[in-house]
PDB file of N, CA and C in Angstrom:
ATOM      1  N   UNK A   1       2.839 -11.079  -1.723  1.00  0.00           N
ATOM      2  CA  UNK A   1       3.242  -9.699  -1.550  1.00  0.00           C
ATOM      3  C   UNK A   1       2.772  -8.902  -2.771  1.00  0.00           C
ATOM      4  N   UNK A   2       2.223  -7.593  -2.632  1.00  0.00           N
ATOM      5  CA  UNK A   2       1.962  -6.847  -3.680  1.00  0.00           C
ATOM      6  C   UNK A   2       3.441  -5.935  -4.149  1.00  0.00           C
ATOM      7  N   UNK A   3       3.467  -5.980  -5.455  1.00  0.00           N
ATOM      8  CA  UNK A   3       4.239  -5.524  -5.770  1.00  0.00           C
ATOM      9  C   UNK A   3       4.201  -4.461  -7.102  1.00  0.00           C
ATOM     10  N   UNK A   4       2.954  -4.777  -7.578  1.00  0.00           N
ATOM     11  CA  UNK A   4       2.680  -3.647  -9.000  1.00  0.00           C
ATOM     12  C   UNK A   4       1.097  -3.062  -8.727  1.00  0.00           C
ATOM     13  N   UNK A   5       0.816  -2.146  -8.865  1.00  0.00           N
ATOM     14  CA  UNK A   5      -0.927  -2.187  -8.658  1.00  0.00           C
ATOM     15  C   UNK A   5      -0.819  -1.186 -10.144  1.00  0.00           C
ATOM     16  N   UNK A   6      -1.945  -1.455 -10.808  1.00  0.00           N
ATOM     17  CA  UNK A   6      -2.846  -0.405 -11.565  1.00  0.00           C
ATOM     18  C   UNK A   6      -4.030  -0.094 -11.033  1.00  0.00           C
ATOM     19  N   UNK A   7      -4.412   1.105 -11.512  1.00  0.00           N
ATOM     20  CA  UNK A   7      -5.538   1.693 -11.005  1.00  0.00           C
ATOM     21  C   UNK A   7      -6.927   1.966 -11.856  1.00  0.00           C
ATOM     22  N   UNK A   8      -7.785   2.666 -11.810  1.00  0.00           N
ATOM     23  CA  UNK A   8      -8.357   3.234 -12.853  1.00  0.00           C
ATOM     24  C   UNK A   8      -8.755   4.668 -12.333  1.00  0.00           C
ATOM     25  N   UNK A   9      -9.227   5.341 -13.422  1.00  0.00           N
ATOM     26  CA  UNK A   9      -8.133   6.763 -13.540  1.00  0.00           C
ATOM     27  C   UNK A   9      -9.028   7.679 -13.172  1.00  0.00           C
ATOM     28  N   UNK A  10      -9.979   7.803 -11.662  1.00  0.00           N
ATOM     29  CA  UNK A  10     -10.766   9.057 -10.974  1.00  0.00           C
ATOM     30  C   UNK A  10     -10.014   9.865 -10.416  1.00  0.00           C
ATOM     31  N   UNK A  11     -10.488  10.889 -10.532  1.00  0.00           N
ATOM     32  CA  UNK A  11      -9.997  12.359  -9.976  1.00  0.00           C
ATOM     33  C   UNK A  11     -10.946  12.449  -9.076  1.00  0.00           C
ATOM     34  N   UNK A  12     -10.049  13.032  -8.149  1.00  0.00           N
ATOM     35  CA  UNK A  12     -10.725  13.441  -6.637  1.00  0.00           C
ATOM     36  C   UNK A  12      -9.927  14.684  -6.414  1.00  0.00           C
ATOM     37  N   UNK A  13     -10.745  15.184  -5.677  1.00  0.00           N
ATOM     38  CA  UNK A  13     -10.039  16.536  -4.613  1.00  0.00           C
ATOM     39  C   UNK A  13      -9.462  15.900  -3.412  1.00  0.00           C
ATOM     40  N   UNK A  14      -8.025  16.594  -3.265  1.00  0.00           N
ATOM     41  CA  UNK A  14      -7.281  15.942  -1.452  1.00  0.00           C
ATOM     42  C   UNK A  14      -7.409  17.624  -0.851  1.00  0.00           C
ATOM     43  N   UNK A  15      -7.840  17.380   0.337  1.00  0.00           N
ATOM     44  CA  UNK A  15      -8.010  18.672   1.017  1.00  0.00           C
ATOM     45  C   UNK A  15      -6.719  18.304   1.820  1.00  0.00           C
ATOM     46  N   UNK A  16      -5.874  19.559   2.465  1.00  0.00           N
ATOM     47  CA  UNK A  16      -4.708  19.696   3.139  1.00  0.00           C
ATOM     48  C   UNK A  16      -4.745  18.422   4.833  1.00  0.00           C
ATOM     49  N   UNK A  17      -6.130  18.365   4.773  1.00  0.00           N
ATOM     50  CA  UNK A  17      -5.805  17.419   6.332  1.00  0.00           C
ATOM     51  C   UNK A  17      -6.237  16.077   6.078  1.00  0.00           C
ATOM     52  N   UNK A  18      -6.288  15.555   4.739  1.00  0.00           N
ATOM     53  CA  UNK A  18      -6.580  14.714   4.670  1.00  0.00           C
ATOM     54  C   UNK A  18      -4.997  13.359   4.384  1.00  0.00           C
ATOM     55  N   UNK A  19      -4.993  11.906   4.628  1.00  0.00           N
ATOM     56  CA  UNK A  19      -4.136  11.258   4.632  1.00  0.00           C
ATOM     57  C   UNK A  19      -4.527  10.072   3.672  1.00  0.00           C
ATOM     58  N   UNK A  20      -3.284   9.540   3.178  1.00  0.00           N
ATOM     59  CA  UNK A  20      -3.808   8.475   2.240  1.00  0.00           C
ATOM     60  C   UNK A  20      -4.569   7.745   2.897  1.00  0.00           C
ATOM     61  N   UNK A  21      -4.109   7.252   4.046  1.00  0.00           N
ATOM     62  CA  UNK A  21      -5.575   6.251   4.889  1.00  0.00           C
ATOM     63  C   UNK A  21      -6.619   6.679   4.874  1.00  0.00           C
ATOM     64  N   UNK A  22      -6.782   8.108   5.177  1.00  0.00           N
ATOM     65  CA  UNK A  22      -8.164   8.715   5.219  1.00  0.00           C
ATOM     66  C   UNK A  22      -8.620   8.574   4.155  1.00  0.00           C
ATOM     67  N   UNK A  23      -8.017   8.754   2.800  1.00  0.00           N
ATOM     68  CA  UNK A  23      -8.804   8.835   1.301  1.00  0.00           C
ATOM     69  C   UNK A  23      -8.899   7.271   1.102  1.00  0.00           C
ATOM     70  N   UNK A  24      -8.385   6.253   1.456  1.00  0.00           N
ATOM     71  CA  UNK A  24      -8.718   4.640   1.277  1.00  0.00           C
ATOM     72  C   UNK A  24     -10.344   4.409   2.312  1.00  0.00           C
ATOM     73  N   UNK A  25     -10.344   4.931   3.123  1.00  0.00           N
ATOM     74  CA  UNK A  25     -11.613   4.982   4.455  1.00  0.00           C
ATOM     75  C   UNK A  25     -12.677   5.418   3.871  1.00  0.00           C
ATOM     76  N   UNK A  26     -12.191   6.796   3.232  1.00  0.00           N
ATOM     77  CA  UNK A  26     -13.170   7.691   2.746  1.00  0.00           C
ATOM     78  C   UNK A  26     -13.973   6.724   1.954  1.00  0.00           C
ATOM     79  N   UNK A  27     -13.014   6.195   0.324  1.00  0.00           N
ATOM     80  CA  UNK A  27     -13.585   4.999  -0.299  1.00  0.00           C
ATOM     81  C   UNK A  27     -14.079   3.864  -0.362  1.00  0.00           C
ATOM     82  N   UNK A  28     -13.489   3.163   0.783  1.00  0.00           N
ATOM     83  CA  UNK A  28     -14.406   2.216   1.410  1.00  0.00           C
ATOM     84  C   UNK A  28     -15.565   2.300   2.285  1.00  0.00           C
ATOM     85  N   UNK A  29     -15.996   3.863   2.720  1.00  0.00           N
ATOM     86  CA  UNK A  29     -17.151   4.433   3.298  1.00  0.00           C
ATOM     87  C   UNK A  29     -18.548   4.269   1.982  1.00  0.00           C
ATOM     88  N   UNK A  30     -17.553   5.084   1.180  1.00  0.00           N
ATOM     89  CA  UNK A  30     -17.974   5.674  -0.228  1.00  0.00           C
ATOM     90  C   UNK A  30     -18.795   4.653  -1.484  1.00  0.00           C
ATOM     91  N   UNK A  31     -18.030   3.586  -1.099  1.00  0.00           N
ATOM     92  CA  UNK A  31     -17.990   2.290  -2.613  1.00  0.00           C
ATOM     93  C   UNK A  31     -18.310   1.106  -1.985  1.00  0.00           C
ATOM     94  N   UNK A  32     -18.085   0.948  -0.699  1.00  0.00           N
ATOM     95  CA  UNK A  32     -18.073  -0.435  -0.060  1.00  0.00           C
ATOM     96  C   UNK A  32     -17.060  -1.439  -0.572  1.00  0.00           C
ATOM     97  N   UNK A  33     -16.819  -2.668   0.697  1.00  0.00           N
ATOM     98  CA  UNK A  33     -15.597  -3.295   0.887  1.00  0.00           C
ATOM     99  C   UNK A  33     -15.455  -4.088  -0.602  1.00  0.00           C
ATOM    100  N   UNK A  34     -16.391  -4.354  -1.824  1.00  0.00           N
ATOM    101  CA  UNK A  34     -16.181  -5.346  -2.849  1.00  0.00           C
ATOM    102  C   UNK A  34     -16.252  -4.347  -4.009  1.00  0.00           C
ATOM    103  N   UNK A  35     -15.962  -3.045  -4.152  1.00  0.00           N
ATOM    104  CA  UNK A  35     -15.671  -2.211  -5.145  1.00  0.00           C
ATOM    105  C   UNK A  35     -14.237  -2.553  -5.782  1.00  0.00           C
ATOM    106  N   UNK A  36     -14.210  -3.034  -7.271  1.00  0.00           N
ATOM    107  CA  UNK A  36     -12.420  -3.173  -7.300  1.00  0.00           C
ATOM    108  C   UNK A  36     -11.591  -1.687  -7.238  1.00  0.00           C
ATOM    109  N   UNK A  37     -10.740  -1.558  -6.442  1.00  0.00           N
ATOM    110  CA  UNK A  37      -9.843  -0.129  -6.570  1.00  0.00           C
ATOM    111  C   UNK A  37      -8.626  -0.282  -7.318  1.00  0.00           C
ATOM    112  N   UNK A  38      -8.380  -1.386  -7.124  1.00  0.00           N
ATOM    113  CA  UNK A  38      -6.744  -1.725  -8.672  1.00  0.00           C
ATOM    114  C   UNK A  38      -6.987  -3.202  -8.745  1.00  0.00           C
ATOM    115  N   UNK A  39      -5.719  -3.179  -9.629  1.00  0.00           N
ATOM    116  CA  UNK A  39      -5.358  -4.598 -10.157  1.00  0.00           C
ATOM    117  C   UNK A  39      -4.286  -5.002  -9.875  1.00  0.00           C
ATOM    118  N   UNK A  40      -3.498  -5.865  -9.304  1.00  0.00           N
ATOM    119  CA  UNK A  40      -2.078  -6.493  -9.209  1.00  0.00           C
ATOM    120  C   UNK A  40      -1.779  -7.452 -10.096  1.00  0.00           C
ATOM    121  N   UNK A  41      -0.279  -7.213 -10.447  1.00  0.00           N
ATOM    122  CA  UNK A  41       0.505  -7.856 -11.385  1.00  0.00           C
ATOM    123  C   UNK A  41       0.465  -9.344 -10.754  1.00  0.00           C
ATOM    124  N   UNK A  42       0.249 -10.711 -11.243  1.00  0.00           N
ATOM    125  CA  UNK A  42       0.545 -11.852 -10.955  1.00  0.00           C
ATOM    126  C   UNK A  42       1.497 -12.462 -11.311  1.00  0.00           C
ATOM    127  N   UNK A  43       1.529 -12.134 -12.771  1.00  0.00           N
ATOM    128  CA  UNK A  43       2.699 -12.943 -13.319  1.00  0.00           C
ATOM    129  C   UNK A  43       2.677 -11.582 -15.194  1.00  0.00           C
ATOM    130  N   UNK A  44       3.707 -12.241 -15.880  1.00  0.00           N
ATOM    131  CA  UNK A  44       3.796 -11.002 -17.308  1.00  0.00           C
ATOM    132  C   UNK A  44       2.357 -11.414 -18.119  1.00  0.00           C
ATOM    133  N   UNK A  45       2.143 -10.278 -17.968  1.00  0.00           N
ATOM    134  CA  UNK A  45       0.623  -9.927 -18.761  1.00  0.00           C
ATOM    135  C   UNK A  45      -0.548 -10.582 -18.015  1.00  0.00           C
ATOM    136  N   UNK A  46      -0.642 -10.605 -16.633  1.00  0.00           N
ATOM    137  CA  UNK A  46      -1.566 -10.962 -15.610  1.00  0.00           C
ATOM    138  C   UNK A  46      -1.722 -10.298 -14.676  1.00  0.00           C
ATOM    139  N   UNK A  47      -3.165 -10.200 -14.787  1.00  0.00           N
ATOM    140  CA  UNK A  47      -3.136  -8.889 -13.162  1.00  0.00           C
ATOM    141  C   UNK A  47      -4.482  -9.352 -12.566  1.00  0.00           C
ATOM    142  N   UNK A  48      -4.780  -9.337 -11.668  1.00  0.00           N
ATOM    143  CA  UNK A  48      -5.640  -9.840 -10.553  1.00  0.00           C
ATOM    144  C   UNK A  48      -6.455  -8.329 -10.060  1.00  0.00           C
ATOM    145  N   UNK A  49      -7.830  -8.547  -9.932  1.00  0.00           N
ATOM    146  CA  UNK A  49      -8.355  -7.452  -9.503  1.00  0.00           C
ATOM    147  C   UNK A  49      -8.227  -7.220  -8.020  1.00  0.00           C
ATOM    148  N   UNK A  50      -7.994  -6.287  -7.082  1.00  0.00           N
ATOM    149  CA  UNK A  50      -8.257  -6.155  -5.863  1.00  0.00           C
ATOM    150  C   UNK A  50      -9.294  -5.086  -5.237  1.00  0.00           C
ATOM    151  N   UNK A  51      -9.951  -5.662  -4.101  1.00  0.00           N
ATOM    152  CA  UNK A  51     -11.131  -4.421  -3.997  1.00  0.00           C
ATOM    153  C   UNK A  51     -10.956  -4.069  -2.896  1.00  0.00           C
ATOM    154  N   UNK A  52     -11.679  -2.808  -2.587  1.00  0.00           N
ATOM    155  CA  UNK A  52     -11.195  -1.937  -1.700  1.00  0.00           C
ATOM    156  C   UNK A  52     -11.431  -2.564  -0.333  1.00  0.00           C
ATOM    157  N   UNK A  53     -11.952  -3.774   0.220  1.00  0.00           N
ATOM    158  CA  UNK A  53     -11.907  -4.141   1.635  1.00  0.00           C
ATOM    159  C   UNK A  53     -10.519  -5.132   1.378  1.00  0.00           C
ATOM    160  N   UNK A  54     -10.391  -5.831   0.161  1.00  0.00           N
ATOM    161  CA  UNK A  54      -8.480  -6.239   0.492  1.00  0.00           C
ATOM    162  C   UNK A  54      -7.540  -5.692   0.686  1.00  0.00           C
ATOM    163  N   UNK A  55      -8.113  -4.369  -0.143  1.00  0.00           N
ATOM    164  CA  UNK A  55      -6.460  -3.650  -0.071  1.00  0.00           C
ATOM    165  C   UNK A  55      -6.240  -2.721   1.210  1.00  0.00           C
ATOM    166  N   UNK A  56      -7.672  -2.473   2.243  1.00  0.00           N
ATOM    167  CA  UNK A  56      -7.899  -2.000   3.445  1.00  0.00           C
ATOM    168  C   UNK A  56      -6.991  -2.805   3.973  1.00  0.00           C
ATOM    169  N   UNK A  57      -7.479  -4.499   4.294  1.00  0.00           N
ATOM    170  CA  UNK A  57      -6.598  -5.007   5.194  1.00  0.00           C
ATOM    171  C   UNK A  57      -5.199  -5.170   4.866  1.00  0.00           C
ATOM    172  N   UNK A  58      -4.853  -5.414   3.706  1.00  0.00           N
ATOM    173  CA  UNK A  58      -3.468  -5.539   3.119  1.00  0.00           C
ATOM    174  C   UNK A  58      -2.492  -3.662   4.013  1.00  0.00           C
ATOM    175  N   UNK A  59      -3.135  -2.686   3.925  1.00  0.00           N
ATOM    176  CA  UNK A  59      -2.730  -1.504   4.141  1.00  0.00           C
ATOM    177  C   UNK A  59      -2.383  -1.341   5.828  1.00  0.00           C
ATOM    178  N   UNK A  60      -3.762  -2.039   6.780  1.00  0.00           N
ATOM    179  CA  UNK A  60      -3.639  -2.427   8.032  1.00  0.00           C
ATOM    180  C   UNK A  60      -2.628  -3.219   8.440  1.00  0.00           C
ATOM    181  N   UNK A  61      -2.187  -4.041   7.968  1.00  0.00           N
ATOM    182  CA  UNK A  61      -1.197  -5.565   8.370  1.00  0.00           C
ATOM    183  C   UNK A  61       0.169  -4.629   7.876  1.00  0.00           C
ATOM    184  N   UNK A  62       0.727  -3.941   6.820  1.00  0.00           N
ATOM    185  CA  UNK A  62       1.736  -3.330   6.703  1.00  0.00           C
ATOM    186  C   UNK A  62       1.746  -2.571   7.842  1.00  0.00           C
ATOM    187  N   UNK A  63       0.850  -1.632   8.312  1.00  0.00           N
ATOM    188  CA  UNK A  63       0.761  -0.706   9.311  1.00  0.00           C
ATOM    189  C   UNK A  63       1.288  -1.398  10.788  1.00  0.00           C
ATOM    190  N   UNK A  64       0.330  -2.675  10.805  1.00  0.00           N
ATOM    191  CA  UNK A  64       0.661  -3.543  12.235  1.00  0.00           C
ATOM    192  C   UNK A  64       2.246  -3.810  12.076  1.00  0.00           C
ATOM    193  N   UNK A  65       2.816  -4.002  10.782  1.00  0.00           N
ATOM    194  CA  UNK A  65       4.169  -4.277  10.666  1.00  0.00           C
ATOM    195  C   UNK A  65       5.256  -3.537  11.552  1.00  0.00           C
ATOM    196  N   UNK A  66       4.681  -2.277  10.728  1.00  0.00           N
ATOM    197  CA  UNK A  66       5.551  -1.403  10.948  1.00  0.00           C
ATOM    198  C   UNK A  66       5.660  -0.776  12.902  1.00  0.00           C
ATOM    199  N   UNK A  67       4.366  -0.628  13.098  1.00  0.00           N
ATOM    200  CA  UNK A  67       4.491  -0.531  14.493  1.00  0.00           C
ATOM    201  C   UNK A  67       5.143  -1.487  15.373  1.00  0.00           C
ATOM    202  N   UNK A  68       5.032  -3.234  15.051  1.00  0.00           N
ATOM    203  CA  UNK A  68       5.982  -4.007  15.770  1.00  0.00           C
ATOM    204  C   UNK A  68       7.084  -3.753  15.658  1.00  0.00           C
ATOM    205  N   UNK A  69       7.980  -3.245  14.190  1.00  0.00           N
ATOM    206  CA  UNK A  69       9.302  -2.886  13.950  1.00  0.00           C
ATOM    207  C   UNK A  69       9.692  -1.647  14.870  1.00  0.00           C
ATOM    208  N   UNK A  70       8.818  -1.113  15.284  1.00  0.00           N
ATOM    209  CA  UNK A  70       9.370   0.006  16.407  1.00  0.00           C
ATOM    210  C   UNK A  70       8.972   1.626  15.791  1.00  0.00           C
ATOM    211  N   UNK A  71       8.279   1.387  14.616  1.00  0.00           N
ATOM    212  CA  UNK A  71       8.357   2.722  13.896  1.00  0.00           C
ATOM    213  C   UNK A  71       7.455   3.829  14.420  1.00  0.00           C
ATOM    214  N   UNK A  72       7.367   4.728  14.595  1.00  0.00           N
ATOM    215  CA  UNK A  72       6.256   5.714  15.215  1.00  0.00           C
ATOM    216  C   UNK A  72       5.839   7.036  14.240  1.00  0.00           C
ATOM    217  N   UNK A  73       4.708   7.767  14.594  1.00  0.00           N
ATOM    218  CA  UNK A  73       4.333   8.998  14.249  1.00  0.00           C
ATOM    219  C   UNK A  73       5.461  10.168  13.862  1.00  0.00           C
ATOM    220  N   UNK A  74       6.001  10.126  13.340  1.00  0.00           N
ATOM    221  CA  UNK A  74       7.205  11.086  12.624  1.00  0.00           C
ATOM    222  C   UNK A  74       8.231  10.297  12.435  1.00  0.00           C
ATOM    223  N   UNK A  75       8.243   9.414  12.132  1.00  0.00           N
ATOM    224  CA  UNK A  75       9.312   8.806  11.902  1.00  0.00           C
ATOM    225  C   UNK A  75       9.339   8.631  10.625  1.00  0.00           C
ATOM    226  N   UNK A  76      10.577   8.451   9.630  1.00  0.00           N
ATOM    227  CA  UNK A  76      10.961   7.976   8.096  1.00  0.00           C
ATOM    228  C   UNK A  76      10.733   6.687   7.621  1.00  0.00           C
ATOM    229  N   UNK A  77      10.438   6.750   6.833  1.00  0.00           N
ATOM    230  CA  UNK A  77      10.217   5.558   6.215  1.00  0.00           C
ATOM    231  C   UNK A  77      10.216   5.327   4.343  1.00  0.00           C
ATOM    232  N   UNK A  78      10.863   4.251   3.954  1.00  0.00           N
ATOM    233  CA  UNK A  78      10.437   3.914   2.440  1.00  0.00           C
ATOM    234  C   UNK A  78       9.435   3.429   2.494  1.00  0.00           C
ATOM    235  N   UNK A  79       8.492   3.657   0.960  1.00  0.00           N
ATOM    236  CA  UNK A  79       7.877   2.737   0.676  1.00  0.00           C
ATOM    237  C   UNK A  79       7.820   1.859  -0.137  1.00  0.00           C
ATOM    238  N   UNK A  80       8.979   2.084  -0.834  1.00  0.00           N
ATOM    239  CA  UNK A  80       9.660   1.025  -1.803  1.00  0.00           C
ATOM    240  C   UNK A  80      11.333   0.771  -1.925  1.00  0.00           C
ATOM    241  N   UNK A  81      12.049  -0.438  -2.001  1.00  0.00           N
ATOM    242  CA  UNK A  81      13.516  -0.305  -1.773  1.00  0.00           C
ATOM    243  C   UNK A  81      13.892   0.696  -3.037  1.00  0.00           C
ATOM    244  N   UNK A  82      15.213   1.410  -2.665  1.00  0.00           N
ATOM    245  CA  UNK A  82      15.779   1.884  -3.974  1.00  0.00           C
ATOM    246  C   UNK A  82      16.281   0.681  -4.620  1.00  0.00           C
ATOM    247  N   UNK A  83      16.441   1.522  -6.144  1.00  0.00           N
ATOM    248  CA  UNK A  83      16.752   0.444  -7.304  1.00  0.00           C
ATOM    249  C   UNK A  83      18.475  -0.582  -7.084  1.00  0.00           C
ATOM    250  N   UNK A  84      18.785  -0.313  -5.880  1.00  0.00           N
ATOM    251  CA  UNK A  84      20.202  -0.819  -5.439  1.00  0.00           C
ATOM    252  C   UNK A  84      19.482  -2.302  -5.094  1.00  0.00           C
ATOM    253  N   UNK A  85      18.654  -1.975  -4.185  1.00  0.00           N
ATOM    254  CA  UNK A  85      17.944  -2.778  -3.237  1.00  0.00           C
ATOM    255  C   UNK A  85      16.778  -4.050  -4.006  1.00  0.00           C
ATOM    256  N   UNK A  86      16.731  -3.357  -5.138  1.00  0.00           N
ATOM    257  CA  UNK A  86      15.306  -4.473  -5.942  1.00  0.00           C
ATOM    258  C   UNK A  86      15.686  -5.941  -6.076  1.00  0.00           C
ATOM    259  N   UNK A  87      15.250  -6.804  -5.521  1.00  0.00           N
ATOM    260  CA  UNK A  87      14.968  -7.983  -5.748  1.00  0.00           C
ATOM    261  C   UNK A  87      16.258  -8.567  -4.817  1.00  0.00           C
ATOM    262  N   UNK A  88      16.450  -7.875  -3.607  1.00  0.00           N
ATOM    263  CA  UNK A  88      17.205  -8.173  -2.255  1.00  0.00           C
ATOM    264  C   UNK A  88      15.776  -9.630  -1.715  1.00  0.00           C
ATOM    265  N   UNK A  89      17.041 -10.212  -1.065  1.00  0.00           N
ATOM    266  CA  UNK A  89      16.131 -11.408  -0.552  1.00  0.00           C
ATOM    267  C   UNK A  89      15.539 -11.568  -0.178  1.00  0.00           C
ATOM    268  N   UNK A  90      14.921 -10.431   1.084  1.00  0.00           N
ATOM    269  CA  UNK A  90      14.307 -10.384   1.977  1.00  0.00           C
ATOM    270  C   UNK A  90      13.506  -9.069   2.573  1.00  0.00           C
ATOM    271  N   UNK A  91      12.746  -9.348   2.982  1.00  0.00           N
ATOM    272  CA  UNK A  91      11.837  -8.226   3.256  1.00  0.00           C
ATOM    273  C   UNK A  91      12.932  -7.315   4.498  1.00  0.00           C
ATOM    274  N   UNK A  92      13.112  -8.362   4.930  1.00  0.00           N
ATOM    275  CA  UNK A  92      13.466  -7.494   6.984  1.00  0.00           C
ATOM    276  C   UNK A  92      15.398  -7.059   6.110  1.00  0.00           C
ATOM    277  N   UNK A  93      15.542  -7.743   5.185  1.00  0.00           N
ATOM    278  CA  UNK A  93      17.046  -6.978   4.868  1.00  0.00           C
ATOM    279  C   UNK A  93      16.841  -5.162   4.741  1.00  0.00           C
ATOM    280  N   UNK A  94      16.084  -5.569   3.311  1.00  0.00           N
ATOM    281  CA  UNK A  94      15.467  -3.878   3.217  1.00  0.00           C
ATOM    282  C   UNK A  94      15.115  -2.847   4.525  1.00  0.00           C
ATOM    283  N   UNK A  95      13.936  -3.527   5.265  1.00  0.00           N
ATOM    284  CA  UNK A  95      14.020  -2.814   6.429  1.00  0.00           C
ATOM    285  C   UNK A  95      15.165  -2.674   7.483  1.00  0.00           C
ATOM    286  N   UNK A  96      15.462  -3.590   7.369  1.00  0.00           N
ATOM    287  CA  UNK A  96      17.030  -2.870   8.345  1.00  0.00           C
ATOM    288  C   UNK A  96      18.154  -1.785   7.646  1.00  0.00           C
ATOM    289  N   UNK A  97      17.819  -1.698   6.212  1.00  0.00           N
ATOM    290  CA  UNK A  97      18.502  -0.590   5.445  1.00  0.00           C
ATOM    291  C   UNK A  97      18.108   0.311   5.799  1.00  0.00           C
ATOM    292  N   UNK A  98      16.756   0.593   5.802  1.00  0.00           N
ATOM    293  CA  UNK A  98      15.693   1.503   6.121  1.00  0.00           C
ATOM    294  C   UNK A  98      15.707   1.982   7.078  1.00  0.00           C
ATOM    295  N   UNK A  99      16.461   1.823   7.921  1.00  0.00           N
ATOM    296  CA  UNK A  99      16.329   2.516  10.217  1.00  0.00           C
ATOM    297  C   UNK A  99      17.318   3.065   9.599  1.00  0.00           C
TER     298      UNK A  99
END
């Protein structure tokens, strides 16, 4: 599970109709699938590079998640538990906080 990412530090323009998926698409249009786009935490003082065709599918499979959970086009959602919630056991606990 990802849980920390760093980045490195480009500025871009977001135009009003654009969506974070769209600006991940855009970049993987842009850079191709083995460009690194961050780094994830592994363990203290370890971070793992990730490139923009992992973190595509990593972004897809949350997405497939969420649509099996029942979630739709206007609907609410976290994208991280609140600090009540950190280091709860389970993934599907959180999400059932979350409906």
């Amino acid at each position: 599970m990802l849980t920390e990412y760093t980045t490195p530090g480009e500025s871009i323009e977001i135009r009003d109709d654009q969506t974070i998926y769209s600006l991940l698409t855009d970049r993987l249009a842009r850079t191709g699938a083995d460009t690194v786009i961050a780094a994830k935490k592994i363990g203290p003082g370890r971070w793992q590079n990730v490139t923009t065709g992992e973190f595509h599918e990593r972004v897809v499979s949350a997405a497939k998640g969420l649509i099996a959970l029942g979630i739709t086009k206007g609907d609410r959602s976290l994208s991280s538990p609140p600090p009540a919630l950190n280091g709860a056991s389970s993934t599907s606990r959180w999400l059932q906080w979350a409906r």
